[in-house]
PDB file of N, CA and C in Angstrom:
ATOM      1  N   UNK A   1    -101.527  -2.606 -69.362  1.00  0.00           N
ATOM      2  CA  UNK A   1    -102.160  -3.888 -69.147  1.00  0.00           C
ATOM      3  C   UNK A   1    -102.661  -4.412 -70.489  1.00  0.00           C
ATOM      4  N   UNK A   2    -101.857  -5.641 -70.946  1.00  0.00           N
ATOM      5  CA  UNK A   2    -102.631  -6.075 -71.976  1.00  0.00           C
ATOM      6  C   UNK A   2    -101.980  -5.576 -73.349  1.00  0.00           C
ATOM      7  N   UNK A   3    -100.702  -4.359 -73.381  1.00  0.00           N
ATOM      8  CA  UNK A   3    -100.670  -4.085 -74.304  1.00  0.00           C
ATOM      9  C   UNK A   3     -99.600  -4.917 -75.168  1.00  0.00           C
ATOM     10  N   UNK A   4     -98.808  -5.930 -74.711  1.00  0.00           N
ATOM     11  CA  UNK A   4     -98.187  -6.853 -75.302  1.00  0.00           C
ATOM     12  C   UNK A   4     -98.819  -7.153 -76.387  1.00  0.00           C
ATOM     13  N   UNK A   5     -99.761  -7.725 -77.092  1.00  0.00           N
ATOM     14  CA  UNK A   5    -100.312  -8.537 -78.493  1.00  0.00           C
ATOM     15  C   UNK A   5    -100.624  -7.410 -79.128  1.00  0.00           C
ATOM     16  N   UNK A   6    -100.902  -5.910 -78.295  1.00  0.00           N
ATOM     17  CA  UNK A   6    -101.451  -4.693 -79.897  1.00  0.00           C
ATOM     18  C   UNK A   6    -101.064  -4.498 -80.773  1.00  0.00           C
ATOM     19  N   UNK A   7     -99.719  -4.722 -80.622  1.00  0.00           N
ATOM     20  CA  UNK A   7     -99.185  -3.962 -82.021  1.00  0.00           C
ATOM     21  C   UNK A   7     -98.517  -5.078 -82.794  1.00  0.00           C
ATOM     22  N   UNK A   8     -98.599  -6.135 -82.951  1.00  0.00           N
ATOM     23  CA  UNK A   8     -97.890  -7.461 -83.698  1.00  0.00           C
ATOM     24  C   UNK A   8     -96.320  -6.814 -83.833  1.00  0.00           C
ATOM     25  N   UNK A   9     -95.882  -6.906 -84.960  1.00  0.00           N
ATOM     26  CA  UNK A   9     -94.644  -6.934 -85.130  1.00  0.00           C
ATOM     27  C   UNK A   9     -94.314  -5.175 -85.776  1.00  0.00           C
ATOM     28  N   UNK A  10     -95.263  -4.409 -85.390  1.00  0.00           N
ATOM     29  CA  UNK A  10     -95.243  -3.007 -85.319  1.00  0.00           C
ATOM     30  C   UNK A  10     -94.775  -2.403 -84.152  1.00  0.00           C
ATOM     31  N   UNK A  11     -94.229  -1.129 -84.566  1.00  0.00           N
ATOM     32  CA  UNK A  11     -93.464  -0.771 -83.408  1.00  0.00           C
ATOM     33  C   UNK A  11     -94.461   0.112 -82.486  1.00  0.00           C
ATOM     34  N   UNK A  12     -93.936   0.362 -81.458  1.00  0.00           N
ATOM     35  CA  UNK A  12     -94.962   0.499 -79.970  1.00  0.00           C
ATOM     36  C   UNK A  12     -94.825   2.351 -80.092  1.00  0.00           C
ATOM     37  N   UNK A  13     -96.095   2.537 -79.587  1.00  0.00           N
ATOM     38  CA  UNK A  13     -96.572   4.058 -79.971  1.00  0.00           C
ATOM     39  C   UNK A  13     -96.347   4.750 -78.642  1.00  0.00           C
ATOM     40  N   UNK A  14     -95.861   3.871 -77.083  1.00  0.00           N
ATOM     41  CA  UNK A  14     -95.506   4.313 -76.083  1.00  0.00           C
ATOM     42  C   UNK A  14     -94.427   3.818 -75.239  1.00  0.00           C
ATOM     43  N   UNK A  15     -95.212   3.523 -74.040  1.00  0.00           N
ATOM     44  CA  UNK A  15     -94.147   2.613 -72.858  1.00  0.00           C
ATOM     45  C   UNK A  15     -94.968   1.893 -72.429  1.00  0.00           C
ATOM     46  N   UNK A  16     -94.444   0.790 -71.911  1.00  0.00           N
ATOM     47  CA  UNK A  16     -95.178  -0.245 -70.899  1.00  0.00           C
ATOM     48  C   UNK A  16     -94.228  -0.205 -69.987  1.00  0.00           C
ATOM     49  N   UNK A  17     -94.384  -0.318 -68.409  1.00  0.00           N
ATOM     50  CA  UNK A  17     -93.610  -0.621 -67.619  1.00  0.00           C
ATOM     51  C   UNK A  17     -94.821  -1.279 -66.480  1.00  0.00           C
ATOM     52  N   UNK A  18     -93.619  -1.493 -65.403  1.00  0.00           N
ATOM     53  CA  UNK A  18     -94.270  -2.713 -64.353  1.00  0.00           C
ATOM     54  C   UNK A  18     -94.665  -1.838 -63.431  1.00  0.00           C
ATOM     55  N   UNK A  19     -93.944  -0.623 -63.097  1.00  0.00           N
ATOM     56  CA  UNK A  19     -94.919   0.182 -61.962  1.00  0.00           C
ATOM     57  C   UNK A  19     -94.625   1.562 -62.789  1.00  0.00           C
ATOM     58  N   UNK A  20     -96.222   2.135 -61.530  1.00  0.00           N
ATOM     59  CA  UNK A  20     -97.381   3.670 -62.083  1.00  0.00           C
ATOM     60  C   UNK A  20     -95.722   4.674 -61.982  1.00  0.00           C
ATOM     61  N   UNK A  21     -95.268   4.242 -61.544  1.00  0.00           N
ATOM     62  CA  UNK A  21     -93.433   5.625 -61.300  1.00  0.00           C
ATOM     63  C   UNK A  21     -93.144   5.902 -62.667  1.00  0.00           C
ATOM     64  N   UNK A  22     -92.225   4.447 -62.978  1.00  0.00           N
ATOM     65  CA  UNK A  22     -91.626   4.478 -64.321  1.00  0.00           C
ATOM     66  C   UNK A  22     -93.014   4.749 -65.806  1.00  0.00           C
ATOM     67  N   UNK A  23     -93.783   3.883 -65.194  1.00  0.00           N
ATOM     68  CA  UNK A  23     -94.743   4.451 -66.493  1.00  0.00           C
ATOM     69  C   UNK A  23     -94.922   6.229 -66.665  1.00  0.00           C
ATOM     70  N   UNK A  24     -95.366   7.072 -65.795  1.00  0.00           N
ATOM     71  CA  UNK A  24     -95.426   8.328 -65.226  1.00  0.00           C
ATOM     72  C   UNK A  24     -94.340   8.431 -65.849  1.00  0.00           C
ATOM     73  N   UNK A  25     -92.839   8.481 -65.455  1.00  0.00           N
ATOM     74  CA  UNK A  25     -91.905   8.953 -65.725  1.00  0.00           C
ATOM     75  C   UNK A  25     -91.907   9.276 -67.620  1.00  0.00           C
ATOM     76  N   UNK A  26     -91.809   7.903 -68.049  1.00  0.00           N
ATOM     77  CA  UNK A  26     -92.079   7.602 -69.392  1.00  0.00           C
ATOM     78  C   UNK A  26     -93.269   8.284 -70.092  1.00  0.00           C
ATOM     79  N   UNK A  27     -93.863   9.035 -69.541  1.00  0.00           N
ATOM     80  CA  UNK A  27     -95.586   9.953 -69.944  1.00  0.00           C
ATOM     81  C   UNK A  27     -95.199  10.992 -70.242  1.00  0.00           C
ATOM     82  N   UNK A  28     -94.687  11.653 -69.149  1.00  0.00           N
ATOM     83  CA  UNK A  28     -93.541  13.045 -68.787  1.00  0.00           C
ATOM     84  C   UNK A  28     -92.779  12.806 -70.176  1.00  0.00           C
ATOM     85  N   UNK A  29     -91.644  12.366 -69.975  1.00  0.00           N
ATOM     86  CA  UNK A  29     -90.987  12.503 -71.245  1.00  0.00           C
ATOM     87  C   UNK A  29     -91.210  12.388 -72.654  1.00  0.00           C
ATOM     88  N   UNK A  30     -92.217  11.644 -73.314  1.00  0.00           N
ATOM     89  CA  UNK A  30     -93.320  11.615 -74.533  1.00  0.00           C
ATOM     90  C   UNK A  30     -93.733  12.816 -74.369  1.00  0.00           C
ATOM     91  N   UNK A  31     -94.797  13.831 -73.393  1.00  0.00           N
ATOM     92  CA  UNK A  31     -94.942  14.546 -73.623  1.00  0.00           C
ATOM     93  C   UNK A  31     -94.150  15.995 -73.852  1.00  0.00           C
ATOM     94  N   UNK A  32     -92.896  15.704 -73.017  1.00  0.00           N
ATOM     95  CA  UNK A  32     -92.134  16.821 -73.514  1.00  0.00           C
ATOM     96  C   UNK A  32     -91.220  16.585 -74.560  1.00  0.00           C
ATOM     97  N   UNK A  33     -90.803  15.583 -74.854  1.00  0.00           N
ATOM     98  CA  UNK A  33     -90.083  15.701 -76.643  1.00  0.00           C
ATOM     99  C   UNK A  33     -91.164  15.129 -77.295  1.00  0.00           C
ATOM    100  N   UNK A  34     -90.867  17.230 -78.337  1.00  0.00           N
ATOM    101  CA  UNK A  34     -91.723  16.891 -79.724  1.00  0.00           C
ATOM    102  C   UNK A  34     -91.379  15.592 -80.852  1.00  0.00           C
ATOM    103  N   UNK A  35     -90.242  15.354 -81.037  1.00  0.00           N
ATOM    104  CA  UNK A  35     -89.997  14.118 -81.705  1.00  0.00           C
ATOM    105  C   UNK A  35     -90.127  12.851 -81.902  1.00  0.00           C
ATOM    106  N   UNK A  36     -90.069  12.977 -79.907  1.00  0.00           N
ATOM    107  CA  UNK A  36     -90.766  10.951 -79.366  1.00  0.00           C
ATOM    108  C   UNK A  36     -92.326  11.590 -79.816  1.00  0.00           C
ATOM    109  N   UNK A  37     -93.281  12.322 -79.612  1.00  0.00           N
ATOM    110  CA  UNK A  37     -94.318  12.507 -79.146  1.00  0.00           C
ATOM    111  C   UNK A  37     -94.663  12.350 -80.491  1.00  0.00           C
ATOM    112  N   UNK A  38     -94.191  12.293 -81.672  1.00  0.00           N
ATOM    113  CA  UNK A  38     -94.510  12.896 -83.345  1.00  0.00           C
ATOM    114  C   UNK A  38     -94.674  10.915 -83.624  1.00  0.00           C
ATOM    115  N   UNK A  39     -93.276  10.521 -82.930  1.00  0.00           N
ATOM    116  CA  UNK A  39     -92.878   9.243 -83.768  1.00  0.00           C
ATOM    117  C   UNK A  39     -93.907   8.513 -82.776  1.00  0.00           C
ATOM    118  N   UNK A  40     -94.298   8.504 -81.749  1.00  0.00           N
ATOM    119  CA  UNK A  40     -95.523   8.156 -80.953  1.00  0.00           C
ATOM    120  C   UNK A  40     -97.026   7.881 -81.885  1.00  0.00           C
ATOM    121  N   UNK A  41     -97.180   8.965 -81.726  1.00  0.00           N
ATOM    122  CA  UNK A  41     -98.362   9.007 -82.439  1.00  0.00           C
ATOM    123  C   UNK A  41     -98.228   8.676 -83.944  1.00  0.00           C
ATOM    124  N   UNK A  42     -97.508   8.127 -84.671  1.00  0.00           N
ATOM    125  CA  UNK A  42     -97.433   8.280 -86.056  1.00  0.00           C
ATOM    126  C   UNK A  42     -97.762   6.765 -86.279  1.00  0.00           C
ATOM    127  N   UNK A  43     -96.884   6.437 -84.888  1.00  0.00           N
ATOM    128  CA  UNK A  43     -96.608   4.471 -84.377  1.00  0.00           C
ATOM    129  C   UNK A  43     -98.581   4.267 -84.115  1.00  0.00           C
ATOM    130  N   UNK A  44     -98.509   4.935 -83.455  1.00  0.00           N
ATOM    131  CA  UNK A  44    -100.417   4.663 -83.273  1.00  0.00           C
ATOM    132  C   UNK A  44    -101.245   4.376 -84.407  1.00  0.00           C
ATOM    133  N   UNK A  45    -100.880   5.731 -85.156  1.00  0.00           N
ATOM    134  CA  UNK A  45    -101.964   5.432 -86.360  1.00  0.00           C
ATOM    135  C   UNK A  45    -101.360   4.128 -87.354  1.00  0.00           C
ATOM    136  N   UNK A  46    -100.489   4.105 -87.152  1.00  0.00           N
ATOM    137  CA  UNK A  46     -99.668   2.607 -88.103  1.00  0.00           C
ATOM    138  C   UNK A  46    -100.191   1.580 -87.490  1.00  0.00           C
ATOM    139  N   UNK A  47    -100.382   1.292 -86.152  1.00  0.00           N
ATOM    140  CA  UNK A  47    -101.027  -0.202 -85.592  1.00  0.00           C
ATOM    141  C   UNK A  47    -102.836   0.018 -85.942  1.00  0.00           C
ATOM    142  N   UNK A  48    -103.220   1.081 -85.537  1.00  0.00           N
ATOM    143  CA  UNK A  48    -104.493   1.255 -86.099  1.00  0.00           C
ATOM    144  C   UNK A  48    -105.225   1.182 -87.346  1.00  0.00           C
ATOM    145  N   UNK A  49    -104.288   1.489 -87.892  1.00  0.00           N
ATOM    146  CA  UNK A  49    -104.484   1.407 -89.898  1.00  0.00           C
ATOM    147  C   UNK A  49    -104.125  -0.420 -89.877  1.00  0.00           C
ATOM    148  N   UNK A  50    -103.127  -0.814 -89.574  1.00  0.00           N
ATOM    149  CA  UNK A  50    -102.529  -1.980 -89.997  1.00  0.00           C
ATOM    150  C   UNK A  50    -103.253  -3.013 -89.356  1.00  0.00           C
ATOM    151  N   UNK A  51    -103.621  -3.025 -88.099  1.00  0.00           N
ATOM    152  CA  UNK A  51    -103.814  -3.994 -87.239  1.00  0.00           C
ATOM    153  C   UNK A  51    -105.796  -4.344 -86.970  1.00  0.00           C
ATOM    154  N   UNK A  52    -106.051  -2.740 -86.948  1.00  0.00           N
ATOM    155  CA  UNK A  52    -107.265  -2.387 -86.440  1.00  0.00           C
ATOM    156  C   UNK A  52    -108.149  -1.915 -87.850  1.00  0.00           C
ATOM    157  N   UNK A  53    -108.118  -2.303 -88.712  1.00  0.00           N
ATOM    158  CA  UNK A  53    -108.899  -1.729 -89.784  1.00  0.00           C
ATOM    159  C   UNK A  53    -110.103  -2.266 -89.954  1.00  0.00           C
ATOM    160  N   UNK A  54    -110.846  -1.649 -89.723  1.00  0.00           N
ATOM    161  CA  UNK A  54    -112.632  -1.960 -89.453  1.00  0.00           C
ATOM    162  C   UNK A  54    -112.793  -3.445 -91.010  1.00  0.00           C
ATOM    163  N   UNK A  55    -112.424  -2.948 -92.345  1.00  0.00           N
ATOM    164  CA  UNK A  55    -112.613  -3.764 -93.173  1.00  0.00           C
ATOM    165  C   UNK A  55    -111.975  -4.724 -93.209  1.00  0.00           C
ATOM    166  N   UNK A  56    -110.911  -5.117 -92.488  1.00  0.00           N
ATOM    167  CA  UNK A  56    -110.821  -6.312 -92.297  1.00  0.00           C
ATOM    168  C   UNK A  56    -110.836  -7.010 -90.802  1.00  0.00           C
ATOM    169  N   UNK A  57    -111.634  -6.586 -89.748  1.00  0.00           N
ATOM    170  CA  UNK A  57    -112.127  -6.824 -88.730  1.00  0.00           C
ATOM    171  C   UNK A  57    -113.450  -7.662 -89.127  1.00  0.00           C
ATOM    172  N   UNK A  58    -114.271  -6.511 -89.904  1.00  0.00           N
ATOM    173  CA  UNK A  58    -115.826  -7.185 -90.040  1.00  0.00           C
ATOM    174  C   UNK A  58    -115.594  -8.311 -91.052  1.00  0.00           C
ATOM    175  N   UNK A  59    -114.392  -8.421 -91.978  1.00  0.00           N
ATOM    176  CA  UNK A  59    -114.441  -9.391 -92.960  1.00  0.00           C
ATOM    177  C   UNK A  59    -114.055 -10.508 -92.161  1.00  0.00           C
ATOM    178  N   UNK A  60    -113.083 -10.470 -91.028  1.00  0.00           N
ATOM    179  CA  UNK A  60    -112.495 -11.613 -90.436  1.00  0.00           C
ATOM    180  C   UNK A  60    -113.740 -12.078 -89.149  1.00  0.00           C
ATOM    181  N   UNK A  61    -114.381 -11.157 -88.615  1.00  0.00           N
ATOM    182  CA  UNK A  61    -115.603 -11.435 -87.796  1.00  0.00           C
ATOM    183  C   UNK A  61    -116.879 -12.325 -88.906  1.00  0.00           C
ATOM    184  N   UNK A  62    -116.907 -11.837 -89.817  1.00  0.00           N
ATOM    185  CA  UNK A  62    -118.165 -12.414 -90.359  1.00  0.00           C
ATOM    186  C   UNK A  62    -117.767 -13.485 -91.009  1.00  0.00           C
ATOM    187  N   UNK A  63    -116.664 -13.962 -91.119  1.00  0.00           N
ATOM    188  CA  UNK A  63    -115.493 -15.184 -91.210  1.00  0.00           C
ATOM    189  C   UNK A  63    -116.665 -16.164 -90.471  1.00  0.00           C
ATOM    190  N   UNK A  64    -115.580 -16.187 -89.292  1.00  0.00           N
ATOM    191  CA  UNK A  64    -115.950 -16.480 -88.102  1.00  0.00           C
ATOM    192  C   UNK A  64    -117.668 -16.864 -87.517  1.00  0.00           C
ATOM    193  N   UNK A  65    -118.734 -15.972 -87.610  1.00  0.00           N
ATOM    194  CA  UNK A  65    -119.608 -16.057 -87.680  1.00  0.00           C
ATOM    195  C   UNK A  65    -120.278 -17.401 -88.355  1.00  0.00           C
ATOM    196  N   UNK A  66    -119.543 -17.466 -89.751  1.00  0.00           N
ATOM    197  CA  UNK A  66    -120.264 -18.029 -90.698  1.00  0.00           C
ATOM    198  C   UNK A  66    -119.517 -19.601 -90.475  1.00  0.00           C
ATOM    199  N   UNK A  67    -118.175 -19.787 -89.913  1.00  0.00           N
ATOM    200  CA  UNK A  67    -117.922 -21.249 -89.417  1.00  0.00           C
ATOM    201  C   UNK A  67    -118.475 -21.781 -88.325  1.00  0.00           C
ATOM    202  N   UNK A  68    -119.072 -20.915 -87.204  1.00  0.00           N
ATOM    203  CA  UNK A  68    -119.748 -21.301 -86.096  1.00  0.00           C
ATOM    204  C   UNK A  68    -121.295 -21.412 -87.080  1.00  0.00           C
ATOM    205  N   UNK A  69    -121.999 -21.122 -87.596  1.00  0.00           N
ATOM    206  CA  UNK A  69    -122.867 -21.308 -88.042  1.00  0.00           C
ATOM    207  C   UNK A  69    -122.861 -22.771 -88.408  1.00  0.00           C
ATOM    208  N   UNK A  70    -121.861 -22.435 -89.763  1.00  0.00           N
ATOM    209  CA  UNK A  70    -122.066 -24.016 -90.246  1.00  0.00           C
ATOM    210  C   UNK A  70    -121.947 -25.001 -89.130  1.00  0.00           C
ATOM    211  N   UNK A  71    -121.172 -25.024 -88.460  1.00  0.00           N
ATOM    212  CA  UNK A  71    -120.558 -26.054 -87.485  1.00  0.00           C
ATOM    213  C   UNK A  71    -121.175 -26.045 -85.927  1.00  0.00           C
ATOM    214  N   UNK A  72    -122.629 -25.165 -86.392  1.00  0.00           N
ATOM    215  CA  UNK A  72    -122.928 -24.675 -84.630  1.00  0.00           C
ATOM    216  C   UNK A  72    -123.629 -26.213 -83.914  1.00  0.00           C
ATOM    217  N   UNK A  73    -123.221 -27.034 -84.039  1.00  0.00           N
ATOM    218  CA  UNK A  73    -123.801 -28.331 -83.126  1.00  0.00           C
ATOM    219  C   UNK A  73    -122.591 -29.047 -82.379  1.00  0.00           C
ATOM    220  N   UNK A  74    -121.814 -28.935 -83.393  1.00  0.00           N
ATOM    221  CA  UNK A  74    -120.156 -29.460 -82.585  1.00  0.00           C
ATOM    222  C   UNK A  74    -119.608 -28.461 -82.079  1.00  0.00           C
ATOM    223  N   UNK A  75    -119.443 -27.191 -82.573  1.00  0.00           N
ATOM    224  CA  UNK A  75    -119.675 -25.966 -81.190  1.00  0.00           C
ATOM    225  C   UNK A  75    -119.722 -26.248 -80.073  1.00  0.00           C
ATOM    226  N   UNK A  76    -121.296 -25.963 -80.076  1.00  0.00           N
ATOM    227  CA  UNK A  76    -121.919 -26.419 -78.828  1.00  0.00           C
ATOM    228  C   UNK A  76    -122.176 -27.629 -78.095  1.00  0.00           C
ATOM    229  N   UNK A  77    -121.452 -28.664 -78.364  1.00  0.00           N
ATOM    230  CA  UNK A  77    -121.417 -29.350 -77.699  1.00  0.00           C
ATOM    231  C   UNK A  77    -119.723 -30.111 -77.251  1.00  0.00           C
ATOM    232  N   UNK A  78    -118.882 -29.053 -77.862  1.00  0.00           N
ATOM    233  CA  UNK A  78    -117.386 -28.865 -77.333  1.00  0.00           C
ATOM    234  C   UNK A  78    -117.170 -27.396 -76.158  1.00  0.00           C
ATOM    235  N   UNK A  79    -118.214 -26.857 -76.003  1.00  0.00           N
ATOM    236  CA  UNK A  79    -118.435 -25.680 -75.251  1.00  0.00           C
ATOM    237  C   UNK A  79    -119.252 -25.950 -74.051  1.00  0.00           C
ATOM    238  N   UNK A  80    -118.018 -26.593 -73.758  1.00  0.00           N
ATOM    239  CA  UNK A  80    -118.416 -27.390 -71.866  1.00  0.00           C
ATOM    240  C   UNK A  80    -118.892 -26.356 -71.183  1.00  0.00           C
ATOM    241  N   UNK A  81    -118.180 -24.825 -70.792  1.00  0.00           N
ATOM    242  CA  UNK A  81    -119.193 -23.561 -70.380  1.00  0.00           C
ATOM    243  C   UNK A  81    -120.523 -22.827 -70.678  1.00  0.00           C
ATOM    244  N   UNK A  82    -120.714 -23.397 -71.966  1.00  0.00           N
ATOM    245  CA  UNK A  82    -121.839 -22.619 -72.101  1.00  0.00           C
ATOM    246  C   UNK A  82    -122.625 -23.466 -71.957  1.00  0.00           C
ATOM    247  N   UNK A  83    -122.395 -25.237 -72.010  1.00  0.00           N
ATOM    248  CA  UNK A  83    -123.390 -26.322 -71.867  1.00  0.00           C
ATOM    249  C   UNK A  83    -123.832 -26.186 -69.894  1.00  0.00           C
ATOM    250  N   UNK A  84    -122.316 -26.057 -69.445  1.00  0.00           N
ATOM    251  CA  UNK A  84    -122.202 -25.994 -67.838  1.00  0.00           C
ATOM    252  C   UNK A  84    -123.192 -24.345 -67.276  1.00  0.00           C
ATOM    253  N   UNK A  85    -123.398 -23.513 -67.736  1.00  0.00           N
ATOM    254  CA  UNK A  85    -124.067 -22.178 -67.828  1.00  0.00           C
ATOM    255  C   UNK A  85    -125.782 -22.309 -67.977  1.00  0.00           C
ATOM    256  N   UNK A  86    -125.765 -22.865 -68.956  1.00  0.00           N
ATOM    257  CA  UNK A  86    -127.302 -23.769 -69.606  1.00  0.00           C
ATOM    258  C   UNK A  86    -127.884 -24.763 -68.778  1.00  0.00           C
ATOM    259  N   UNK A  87    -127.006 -25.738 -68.528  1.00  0.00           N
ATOM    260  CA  UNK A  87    -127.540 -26.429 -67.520  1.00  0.00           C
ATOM    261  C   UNK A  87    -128.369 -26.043 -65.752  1.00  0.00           C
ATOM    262  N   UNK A  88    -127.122 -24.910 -65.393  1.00  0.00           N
ATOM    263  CA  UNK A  88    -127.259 -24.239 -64.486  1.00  0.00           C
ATOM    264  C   UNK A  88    -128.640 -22.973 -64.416  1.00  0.00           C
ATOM    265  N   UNK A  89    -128.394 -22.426 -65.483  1.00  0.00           N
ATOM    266  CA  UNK A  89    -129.856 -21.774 -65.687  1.00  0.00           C
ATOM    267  C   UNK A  89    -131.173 -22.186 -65.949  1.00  0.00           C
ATOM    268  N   UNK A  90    -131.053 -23.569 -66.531  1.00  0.00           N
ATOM    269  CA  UNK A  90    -132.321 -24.212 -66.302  1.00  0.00           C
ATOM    270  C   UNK A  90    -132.461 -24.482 -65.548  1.00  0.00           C
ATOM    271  N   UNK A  91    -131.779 -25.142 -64.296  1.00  0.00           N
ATOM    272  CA  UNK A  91    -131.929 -25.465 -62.849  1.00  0.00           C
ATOM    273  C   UNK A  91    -132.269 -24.662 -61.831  1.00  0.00           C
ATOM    274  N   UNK A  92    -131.848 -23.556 -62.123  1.00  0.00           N
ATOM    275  CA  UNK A  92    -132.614 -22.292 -61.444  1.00  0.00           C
ATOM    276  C   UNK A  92    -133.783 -22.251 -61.316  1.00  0.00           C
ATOM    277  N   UNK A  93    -134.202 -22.107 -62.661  1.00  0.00           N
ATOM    278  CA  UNK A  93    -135.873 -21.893 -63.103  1.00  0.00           C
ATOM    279  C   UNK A  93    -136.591 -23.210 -62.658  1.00  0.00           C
ATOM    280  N   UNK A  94    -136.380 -24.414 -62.203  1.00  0.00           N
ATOM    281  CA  UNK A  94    -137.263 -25.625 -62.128  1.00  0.00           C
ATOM    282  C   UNK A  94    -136.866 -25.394 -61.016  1.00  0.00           C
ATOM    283  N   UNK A  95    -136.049 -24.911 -59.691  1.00  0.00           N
ATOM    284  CA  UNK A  95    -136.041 -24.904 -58.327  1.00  0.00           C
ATOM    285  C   UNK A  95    -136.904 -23.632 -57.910  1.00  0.00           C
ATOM    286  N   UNK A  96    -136.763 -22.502 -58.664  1.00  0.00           N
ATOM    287  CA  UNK A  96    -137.664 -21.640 -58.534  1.00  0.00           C
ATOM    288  C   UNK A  96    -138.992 -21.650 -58.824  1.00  0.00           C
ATOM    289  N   UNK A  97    -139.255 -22.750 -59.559  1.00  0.00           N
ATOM    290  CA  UNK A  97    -140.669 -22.574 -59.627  1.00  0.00           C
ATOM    291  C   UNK A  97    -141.039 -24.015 -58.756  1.00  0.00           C
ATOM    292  N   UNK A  98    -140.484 -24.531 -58.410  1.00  0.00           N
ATOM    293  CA  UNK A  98    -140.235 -25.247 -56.945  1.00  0.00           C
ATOM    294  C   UNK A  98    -140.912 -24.932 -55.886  1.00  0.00           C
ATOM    295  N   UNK A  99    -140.010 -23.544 -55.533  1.00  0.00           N
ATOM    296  CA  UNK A  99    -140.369 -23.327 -54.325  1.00  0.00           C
ATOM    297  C   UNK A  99    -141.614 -22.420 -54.345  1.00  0.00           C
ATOM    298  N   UNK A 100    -141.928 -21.712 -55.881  1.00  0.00           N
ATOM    299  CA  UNK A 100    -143.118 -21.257 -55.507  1.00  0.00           C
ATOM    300  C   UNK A 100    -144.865 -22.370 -55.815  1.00  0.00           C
ATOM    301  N   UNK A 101    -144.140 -23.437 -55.939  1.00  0.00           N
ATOM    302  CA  UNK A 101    -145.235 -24.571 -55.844  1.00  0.00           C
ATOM    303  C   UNK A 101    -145.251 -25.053 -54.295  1.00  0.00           C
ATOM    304  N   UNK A 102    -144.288 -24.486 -53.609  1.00  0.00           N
ATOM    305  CA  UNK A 102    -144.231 -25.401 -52.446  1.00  0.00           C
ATOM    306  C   UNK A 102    -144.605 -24.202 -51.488  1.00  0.00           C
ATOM    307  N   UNK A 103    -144.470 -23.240 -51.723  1.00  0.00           N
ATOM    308  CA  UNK A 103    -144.860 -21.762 -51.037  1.00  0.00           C
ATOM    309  C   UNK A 103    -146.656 -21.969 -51.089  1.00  0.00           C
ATOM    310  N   UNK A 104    -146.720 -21.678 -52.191  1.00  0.00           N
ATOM    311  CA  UNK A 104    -148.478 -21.871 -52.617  1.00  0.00           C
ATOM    312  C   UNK A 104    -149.464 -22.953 -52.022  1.00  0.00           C
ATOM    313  N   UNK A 105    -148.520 -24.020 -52.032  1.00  0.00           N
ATOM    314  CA  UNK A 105    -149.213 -25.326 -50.776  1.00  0.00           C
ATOM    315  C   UNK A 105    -149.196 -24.841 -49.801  1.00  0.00           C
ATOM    316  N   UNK A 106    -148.125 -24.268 -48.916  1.00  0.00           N
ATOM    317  CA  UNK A 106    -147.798 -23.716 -47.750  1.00  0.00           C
ATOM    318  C   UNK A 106    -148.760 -22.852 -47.348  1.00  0.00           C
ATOM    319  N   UNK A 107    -149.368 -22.045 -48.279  1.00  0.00           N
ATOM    320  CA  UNK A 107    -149.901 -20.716 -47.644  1.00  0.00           C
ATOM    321  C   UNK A 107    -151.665 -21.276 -48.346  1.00  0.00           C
ATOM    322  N   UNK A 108    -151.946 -22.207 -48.863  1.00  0.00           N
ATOM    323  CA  UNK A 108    -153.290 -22.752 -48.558  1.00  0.00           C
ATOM    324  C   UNK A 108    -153.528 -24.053 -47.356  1.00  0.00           C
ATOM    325  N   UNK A 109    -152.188 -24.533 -47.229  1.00  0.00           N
ATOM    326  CA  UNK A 109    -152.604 -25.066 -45.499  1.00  0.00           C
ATOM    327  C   UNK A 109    -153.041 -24.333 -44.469  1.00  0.00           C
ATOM    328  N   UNK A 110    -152.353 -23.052 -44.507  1.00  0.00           N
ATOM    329  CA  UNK A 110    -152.054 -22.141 -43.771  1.00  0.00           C
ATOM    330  C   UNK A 110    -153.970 -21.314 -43.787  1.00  0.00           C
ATOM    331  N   UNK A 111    -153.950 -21.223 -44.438  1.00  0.00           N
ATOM    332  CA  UNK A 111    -155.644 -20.926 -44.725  1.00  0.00           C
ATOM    333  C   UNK A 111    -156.750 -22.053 -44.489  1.00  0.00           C
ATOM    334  N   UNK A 112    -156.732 -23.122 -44.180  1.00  0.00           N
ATOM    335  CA  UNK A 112    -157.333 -24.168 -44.050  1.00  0.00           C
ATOM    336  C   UNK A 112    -157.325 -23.816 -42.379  1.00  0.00           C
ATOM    337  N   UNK A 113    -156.423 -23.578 -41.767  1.00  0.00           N
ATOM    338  CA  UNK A 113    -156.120 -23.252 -40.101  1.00  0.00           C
ATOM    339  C   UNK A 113    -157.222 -22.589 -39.821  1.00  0.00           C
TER     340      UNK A 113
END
């Protein structure tokens, strides 16, 4: 699931298939030839080194970081979900404290009885 985009234009360190049979099947056989199982794992550490390398993860994350920064007002206000999320959570809190304004009337009528 998902493993289509891991490895860019690196070669694949296993199998993907559409059903648990053929995948299984394809597990079985990796694990019993030493050769697929060598060129397997060798394919792993090549997408991991190449693809996944922490120093240029945090360099391309803190990229990133630093254009939403500059730009964090047109961001957020092209970020119809998190405006639609925000909106919604403030509305919570002013109906909830709603009903405990309307509870609190309720239960000093209720004492006036």
């Amino acid at each position: 699931l998902g493993a289509e985009g891991m490895h860019g234009d690196l070669a694949w360190n296993g199998a993907i298939a559409n059903e648990a049979k053929s995948f299984a099947q394809a597990a079985i056989e990796l694990y019993r030839d030493k050769t697929n199982w060598q060129e397997a794992r060798d394919n792993g550490f090549r997408i991991l080194e190449k693809r996944y390398s922490r120093p240029e993860l945090h360099k391309e994350f803190r990229q990133r970081l630093n254009r939403l920064q500059k730009n964090l007002q047109v961001v957020r206000e092209s970020n119809f979900t998190g405006a639609m999320l925000s909106f919604h959570a403030l509305n919570s809190t002013r109906y909830l404290s709603k009903y405990i304004e309307m509870k609190n009337k309720w239960e000093r009528l209720k004492d006036r009885e």
